[in-house]
Protein backbone atom coordinates (compact mmCIF):
# COMPACT_ATOMS: atom_id res chain seq x y z
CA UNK A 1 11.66 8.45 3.58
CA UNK A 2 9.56 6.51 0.53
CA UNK A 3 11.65 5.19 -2.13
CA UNK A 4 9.26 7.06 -4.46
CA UNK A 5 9.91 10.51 -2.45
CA UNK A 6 13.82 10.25 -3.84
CA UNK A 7 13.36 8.28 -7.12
CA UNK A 8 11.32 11.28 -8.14
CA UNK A 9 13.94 13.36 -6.63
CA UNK A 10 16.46 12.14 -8.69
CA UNK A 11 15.24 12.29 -11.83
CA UNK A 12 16.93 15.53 -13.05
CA UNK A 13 20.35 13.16 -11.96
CA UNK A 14 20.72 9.35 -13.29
CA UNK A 15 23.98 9.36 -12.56
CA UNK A 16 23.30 8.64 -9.19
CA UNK A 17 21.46 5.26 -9.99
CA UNK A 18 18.45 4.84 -7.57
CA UNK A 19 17.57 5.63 -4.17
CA UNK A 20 18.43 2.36 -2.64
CA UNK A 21 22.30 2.67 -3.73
CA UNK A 22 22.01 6.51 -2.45
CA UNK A 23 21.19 5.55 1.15
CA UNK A 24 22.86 2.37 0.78
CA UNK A 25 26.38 4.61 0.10
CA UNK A 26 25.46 6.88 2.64
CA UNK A 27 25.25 4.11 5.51
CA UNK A 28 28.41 2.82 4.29
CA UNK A 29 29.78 6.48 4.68
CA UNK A 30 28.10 6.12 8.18
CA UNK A 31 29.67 3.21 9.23
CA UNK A 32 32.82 4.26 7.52
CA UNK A 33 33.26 7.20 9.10
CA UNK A 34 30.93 8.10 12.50
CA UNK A 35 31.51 11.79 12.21
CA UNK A 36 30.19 11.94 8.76
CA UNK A 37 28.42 15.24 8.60
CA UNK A 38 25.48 15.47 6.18
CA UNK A 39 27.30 18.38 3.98
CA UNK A 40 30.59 16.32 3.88
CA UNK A 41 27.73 13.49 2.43
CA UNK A 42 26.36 15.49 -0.04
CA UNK A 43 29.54 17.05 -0.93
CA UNK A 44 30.68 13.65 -2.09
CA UNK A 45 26.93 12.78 -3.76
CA UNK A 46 27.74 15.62 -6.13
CA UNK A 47 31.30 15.38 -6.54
CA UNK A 48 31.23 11.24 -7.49
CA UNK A 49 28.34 12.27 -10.05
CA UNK A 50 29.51 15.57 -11.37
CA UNK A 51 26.28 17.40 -10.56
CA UNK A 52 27.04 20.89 -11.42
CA UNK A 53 23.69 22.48 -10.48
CA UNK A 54 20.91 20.85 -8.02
CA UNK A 55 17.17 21.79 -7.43
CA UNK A 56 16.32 22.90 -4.15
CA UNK A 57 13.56 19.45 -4.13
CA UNK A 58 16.78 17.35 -4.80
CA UNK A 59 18.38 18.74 -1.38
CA UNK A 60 15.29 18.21 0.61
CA UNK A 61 14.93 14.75 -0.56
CA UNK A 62 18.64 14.27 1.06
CA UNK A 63 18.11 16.06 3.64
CA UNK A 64 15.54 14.26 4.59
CA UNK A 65 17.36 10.55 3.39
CA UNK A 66 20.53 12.19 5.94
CA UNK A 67 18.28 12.40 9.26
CA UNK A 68 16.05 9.44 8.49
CA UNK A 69 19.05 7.22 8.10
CA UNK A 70 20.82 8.88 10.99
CA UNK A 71 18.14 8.32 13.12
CA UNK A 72 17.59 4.73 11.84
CA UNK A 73 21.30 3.53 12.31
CA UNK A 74 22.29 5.64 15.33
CA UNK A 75 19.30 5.32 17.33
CA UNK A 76 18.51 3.24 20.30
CA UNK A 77 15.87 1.63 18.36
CA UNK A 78 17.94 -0.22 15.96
CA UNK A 79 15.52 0.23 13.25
CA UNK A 80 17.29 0.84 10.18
CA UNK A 81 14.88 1.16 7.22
CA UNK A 82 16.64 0.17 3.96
CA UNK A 83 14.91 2.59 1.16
CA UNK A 84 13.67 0.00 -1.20
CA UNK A 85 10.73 -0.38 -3.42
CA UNK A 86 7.15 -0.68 -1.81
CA UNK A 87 6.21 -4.19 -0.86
CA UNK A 88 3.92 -3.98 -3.60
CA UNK A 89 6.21 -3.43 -6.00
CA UNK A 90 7.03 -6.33 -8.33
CA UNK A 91 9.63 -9.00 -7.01
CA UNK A 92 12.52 -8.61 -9.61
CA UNK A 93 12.48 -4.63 -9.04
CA UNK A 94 12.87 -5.08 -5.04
CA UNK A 95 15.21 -7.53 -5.34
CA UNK A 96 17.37 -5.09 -8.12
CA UNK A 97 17.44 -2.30 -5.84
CA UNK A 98 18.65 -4.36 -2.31
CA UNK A 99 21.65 -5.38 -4.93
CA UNK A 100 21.87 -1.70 -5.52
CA UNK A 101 21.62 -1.04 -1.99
CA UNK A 102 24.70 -3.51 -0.98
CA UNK A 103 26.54 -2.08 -3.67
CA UNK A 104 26.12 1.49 -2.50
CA UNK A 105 26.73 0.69 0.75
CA UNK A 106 30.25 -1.02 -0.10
CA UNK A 107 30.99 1.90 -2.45
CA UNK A 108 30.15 4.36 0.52
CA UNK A 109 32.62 1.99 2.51
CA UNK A 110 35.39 2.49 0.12
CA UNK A 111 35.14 6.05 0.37
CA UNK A 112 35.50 5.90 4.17
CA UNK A 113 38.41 4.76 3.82
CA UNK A 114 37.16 0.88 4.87
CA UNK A 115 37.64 -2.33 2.64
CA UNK A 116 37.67 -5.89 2.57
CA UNK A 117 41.53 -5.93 3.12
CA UNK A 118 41.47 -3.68 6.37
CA UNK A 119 38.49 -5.66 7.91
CA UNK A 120 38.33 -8.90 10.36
CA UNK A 121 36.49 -11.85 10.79
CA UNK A 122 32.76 -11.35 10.59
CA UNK A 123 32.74 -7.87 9.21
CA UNK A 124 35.47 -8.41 6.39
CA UNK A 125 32.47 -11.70 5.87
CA UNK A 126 29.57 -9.65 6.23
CA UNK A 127 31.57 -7.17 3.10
CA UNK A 128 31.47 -10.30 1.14
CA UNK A 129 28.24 -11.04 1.05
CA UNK A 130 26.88 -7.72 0.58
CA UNK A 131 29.29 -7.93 -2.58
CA UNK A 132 27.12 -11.45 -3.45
CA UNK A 133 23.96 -9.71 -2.76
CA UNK A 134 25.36 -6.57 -5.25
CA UNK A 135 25.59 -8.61 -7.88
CA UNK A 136 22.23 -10.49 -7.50
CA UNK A 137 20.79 -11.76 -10.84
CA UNK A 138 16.56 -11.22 -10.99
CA UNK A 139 16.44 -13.04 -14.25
CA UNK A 140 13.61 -15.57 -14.31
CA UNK A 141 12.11 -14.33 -11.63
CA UNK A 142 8.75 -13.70 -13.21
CA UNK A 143 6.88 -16.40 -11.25
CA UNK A 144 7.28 -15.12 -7.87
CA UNK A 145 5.93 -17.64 -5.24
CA UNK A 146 5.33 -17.05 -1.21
CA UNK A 147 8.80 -18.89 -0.26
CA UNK A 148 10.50 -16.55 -3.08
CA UNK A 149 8.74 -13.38 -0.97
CA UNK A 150 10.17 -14.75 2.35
CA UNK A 151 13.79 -15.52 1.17
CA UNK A 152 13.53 -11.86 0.03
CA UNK A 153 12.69 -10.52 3.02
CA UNK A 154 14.97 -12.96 5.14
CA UNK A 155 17.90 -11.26 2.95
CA UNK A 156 16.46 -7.93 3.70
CA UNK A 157 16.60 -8.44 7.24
CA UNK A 158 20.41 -10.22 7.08
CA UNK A 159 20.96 -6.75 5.48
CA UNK A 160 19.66 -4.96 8.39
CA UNK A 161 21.19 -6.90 11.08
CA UNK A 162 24.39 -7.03 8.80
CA UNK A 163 24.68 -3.59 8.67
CA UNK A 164 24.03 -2.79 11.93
CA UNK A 165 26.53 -5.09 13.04
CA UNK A 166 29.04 -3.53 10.73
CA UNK A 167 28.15 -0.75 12.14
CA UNK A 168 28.57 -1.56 16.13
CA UNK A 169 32.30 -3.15 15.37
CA UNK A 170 33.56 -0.13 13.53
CA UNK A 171 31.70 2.39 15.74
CA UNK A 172 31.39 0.71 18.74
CA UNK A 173 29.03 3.27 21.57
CA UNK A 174 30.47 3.56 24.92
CA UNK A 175 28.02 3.78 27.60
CA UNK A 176 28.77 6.20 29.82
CA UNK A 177 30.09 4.79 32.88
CA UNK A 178 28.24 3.64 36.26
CA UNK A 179 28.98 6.35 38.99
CA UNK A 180 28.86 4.28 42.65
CA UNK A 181 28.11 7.03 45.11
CA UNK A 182 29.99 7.47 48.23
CA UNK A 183 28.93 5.04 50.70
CA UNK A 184 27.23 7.02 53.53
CA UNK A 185 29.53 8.23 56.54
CA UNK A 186 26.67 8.27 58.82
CA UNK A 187 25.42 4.71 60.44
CA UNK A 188 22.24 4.55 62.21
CA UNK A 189 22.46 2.90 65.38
């Protein structure tokens, strides 16, 4: 789903800050909770914001946000695209809305019922530095150079890999379970 898609989306609704904390609450709902269901999500969108009335394109746009992310962070691909800002997009404003991302995602924690208190070792880490990267500062960065690009992109993917670790330890998939079929009864002699 393009960042663009949802920020237009959402403009009827600034309450609900940007795209990027949108998903980034609802994969902390996600990994909060693995049963989340995508009403229960939106239930909660509207009832944090006090959205009274919606527009039909707002819905889509979450519908859509609900079964791309689902897809993304459940799936055996382990592709989960964070809804940022186009590459093209100026530095500062990508970098804005990744902090915006963390700090969805650790709000969308909370209301799972997860926090920094209940959580161990690397997880209860990997909480605290999505609360660093929440509170990232994009102040004097105006001139952007190629190592600032690939330190961005190096904390998008520690994101990424954060979350989906996050993800595996509070949700961890059982595979279903090797069946050994009977040995044969019959020998061939």
């Amino acid at each position: 789903m393009e960042f663009d898609q949802i920020n237009d989306a959402l403009q009827a609704y600034p309450e609900l800050e940007s795209p990027s904390f949108l998903q980034g609450m609802l994969v902390g709902l996600m990994c909060g909770d693995a049963n989340l269901k995508e009403s229960a999500w939106i239930k909660k969108i509207l009832e944090e914001a006090n959205v009274k009335s919606v527009k039909e394109s707002f819905l889509i746009a979450l519908h859509e946000l609900y079964l791309e992310t689902d897809k993304t962070l459940n799936g055996s691909g382990f592709e989960l695209i964070l809804c940022l800002p186009d590459e093209n997009d100026p530095l500062p404003a990508r970098a804005a809305m990744l902090g915006q991302w963390c700090e969805g995602f650790l709000y969308g924690m909370g209301l799972g019922g997860q926090s920094e208190q209940k959580l161990k070792g690397e997880v209860a880490e990997l909480f605290r530095d999505f609360g660093d990267i929440a509170r990232i500062e994009v102040d004097g960065l105006d001139d952007v150079s190629d190592q600032d690009e690939s330190d961005f992109m190096q904390l998008v993917e520690f994101v990424k890999i954060g979350v989906l670790t996050i993800n595996e330890e509070l949700n961890p998939v059982e595979g279903s379970p090797i069946m050994m079929q009977d040995a044969p009864t019959d020998t061939l002699h």
